[in-house]
N, C-alpha and C. Protein backbone atom coordinates (compact mmCIF):
# COMPACT_ATOMS: atom_id res chain seq x y z
N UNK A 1 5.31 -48.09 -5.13
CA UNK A 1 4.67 -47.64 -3.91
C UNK A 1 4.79 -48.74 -2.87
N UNK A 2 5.61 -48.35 -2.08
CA UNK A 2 5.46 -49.30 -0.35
C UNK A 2 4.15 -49.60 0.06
N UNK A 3 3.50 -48.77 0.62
CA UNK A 3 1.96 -49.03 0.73
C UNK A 3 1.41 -47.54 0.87
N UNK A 4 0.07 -47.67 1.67
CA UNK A 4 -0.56 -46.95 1.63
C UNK A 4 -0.43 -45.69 2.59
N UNK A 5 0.21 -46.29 3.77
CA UNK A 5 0.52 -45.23 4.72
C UNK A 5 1.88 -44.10 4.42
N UNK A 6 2.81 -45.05 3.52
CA UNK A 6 3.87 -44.44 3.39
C UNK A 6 3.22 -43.11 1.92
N UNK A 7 2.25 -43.70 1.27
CA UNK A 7 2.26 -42.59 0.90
C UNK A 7 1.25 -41.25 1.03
N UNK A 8 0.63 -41.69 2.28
CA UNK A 8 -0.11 -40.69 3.06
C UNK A 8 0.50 -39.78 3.71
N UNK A 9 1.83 -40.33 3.71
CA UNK A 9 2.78 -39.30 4.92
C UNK A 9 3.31 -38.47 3.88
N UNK A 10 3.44 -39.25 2.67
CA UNK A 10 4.48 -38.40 1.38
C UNK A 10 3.27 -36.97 1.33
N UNK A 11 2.20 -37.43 0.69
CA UNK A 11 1.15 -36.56 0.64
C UNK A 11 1.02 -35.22 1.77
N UNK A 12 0.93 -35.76 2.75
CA UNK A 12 0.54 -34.49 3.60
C UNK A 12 1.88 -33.65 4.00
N UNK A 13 3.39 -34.29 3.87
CA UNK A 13 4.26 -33.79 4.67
C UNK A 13 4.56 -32.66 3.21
N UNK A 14 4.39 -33.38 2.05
CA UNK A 14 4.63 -32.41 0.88
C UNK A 14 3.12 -31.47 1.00
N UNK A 15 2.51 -31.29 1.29
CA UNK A 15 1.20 -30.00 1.44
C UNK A 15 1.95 -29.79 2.98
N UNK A 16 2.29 -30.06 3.92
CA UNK A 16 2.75 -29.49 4.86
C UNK A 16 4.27 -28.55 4.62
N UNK A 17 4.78 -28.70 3.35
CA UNK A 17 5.94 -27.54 3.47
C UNK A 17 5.74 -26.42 2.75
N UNK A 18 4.76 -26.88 1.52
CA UNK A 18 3.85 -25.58 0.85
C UNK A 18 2.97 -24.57 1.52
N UNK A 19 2.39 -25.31 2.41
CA UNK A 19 1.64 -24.61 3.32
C UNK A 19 2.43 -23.34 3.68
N UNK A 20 3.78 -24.53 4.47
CA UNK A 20 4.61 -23.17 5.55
C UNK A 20 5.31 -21.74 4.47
N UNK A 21 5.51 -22.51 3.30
CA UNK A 21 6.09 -21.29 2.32
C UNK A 21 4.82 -20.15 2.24
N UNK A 22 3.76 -20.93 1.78
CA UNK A 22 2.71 -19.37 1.77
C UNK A 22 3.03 -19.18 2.98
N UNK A 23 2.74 -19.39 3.94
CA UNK A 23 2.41 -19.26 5.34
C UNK A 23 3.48 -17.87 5.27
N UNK A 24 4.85 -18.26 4.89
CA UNK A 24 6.26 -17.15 4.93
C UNK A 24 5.71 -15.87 3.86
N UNK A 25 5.32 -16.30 2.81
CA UNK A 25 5.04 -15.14 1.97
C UNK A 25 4.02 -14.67 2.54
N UNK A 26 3.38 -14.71 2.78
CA UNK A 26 1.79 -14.02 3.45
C UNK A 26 2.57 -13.10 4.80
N UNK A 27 3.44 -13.67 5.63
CA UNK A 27 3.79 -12.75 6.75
C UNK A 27 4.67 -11.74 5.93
N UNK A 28 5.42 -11.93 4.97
CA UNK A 28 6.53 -11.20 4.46
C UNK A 28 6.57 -10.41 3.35
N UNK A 29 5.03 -10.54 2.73
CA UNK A 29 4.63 -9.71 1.38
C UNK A 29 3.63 -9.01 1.57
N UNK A 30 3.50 -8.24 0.81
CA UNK A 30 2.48 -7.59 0.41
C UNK A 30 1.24 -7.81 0.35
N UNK A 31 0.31 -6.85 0.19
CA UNK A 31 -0.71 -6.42 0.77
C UNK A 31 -1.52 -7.28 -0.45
N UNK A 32 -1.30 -7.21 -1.62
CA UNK A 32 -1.75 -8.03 -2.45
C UNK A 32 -1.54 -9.84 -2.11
N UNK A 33 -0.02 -9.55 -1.75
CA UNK A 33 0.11 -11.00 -1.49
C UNK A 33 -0.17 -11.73 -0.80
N UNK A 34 -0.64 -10.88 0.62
CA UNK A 34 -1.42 -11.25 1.40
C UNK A 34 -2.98 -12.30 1.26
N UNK A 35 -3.01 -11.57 -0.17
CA UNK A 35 -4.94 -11.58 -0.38
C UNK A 35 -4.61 -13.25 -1.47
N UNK A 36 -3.51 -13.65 -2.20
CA UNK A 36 -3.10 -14.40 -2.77
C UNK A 36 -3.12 -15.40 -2.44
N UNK A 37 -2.22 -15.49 -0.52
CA UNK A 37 -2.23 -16.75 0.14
C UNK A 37 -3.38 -17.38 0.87
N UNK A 38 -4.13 -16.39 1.04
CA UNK A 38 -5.25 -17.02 1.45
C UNK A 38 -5.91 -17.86 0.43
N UNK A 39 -6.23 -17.26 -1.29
CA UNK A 39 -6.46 -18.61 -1.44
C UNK A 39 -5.77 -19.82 -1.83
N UNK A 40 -4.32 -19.64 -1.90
CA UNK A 40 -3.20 -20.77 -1.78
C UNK A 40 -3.18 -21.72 -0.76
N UNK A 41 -3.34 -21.05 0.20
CA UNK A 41 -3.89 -22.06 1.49
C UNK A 41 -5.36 -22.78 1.68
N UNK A 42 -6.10 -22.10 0.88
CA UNK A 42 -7.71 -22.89 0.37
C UNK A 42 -7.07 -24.24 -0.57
N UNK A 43 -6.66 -23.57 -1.27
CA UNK A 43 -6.15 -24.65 -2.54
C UNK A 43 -5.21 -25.92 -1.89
N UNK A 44 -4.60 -25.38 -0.79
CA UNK A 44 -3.10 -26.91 -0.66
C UNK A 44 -4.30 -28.07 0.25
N UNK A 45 -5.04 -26.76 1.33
CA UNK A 45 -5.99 -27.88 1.79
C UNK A 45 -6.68 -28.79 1.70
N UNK A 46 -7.52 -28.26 0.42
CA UNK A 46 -8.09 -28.92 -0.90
C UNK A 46 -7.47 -30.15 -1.44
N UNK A 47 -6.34 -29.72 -1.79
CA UNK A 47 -5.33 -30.64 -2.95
C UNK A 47 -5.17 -31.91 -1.87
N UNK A 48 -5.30 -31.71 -0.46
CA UNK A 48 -4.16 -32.76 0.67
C UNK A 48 -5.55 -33.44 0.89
N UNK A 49 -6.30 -32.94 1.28
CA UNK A 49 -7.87 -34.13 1.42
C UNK A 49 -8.73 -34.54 0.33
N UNK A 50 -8.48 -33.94 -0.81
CA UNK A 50 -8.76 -34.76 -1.82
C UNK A 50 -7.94 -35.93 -1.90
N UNK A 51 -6.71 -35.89 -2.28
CA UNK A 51 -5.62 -37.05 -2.68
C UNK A 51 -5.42 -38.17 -1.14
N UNK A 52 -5.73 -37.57 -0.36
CA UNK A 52 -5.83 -38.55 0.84
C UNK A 52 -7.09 -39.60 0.85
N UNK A 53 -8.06 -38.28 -0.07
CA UNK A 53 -9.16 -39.52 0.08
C UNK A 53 -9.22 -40.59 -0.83
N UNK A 54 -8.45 -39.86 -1.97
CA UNK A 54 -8.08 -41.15 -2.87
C UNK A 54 -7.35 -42.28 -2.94
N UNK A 55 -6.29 -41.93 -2.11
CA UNK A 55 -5.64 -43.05 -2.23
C UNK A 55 -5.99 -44.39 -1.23
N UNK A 56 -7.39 -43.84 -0.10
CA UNK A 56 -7.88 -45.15 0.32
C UNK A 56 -9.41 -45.78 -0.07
N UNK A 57 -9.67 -44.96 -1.36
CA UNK A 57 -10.40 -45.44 -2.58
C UNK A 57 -10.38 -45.45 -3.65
N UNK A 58 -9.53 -46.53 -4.36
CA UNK A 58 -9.28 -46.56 -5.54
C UNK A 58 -10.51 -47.09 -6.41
N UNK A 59 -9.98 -46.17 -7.76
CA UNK A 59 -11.18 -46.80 -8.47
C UNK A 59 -11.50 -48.43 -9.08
N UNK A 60 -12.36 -48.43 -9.06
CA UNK A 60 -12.80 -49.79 -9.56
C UNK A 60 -12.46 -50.21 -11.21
N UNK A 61 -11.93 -51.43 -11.11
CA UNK A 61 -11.95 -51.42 -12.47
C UNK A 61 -10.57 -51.26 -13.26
N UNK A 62 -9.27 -50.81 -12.15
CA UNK A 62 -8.22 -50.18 -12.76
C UNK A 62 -7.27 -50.71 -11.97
N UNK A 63 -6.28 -51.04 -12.55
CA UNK A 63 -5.39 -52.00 -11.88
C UNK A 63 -4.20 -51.17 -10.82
N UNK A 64 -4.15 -51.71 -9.59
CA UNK A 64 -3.93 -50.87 -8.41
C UNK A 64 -2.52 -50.08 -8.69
N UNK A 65 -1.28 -50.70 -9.74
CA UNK A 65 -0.29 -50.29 -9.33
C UNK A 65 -0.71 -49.30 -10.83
N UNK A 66 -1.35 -49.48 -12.12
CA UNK A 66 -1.37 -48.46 -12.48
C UNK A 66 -2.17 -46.93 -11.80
N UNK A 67 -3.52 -47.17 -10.87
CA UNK A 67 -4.14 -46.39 -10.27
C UNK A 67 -3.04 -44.99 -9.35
N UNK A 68 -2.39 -46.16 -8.82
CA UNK A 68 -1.42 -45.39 -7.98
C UNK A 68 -0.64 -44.50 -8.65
N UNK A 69 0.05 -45.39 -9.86
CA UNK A 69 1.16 -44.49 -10.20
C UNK A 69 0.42 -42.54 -10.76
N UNK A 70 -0.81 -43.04 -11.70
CA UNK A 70 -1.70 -42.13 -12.29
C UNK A 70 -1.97 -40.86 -10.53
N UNK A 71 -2.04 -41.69 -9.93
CA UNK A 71 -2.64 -40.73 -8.56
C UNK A 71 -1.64 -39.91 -8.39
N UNK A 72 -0.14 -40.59 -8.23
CA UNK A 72 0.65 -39.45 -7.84
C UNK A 72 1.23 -38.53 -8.84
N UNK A 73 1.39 -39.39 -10.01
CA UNK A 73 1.81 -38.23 -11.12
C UNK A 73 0.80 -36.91 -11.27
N UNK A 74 -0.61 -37.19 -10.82
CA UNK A 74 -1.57 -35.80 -10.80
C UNK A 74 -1.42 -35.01 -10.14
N UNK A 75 -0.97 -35.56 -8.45
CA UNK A 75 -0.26 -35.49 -7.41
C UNK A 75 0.26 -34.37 -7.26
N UNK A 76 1.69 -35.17 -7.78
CA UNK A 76 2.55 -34.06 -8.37
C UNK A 76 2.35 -32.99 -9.16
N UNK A 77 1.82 -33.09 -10.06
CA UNK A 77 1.63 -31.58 -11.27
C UNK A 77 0.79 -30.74 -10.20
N UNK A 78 0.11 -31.43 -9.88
CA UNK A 78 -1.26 -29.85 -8.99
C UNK A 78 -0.29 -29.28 -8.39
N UNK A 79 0.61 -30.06 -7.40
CA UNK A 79 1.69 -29.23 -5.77
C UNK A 79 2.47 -28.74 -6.49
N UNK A 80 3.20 -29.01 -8.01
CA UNK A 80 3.88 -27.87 -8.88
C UNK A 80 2.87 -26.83 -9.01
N UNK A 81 2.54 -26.81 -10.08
CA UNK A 81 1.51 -25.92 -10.19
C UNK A 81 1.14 -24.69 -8.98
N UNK A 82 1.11 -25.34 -7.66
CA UNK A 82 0.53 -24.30 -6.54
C UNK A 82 2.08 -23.76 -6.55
N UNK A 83 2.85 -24.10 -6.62
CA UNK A 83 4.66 -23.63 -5.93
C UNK A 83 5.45 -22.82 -7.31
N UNK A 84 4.17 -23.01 -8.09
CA UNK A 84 4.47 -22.04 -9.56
C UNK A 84 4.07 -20.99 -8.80
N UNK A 85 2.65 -20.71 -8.64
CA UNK A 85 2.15 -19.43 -8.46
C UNK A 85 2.34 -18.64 -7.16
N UNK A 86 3.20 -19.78 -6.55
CA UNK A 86 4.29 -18.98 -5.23
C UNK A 86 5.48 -18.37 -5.47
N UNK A 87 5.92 -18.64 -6.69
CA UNK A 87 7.47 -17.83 -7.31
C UNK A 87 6.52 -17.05 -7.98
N UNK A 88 5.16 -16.73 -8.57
CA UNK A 88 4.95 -15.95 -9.60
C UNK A 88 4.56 -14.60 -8.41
């Protein structure tokens, strides 16, 4: 990890392209799918200000470059996870 800003930008610009995909399925699907993205878009919001708030409070006690690495590997699985249930 470069620092802290660089990976604030990683963070939000990756919830900023998930966003725009529901954003596409919600204009372009169904009536169900409609009702789907809304809470997909609860959820990325969620996922982007949680992990923002973490990464400019790390926990105590835990050594910074393991903290980090642990932050984004969780990171990562949740924004899979949401881009699962956008192909599902």
């Amino acid at each position: 990890m470069a620092n802290k800003r660089k990976l604030k930008k990683s963070i939000t610009s990756t919830c900023e392209v998930i966003f725009s995909e529901v954003v596409a399925v919600s204009l372009y699907g169904t009536e169900d799918q409609m009702q789907q993205a809304e809470t997909l878009l609860n959820s990325i919001i969620k996922l982007g200000t949680e992990y923002l708030k973490r990464v400019s409070h790390p926990e105590p006690g835990m050594s910074p470059k393991k903290y980090y690495k642990d932050l984004i590997d969780k990171f990562t699985a949740q924004a899979q996870e949401i881009i699962d249930q956008i192909g599902a």
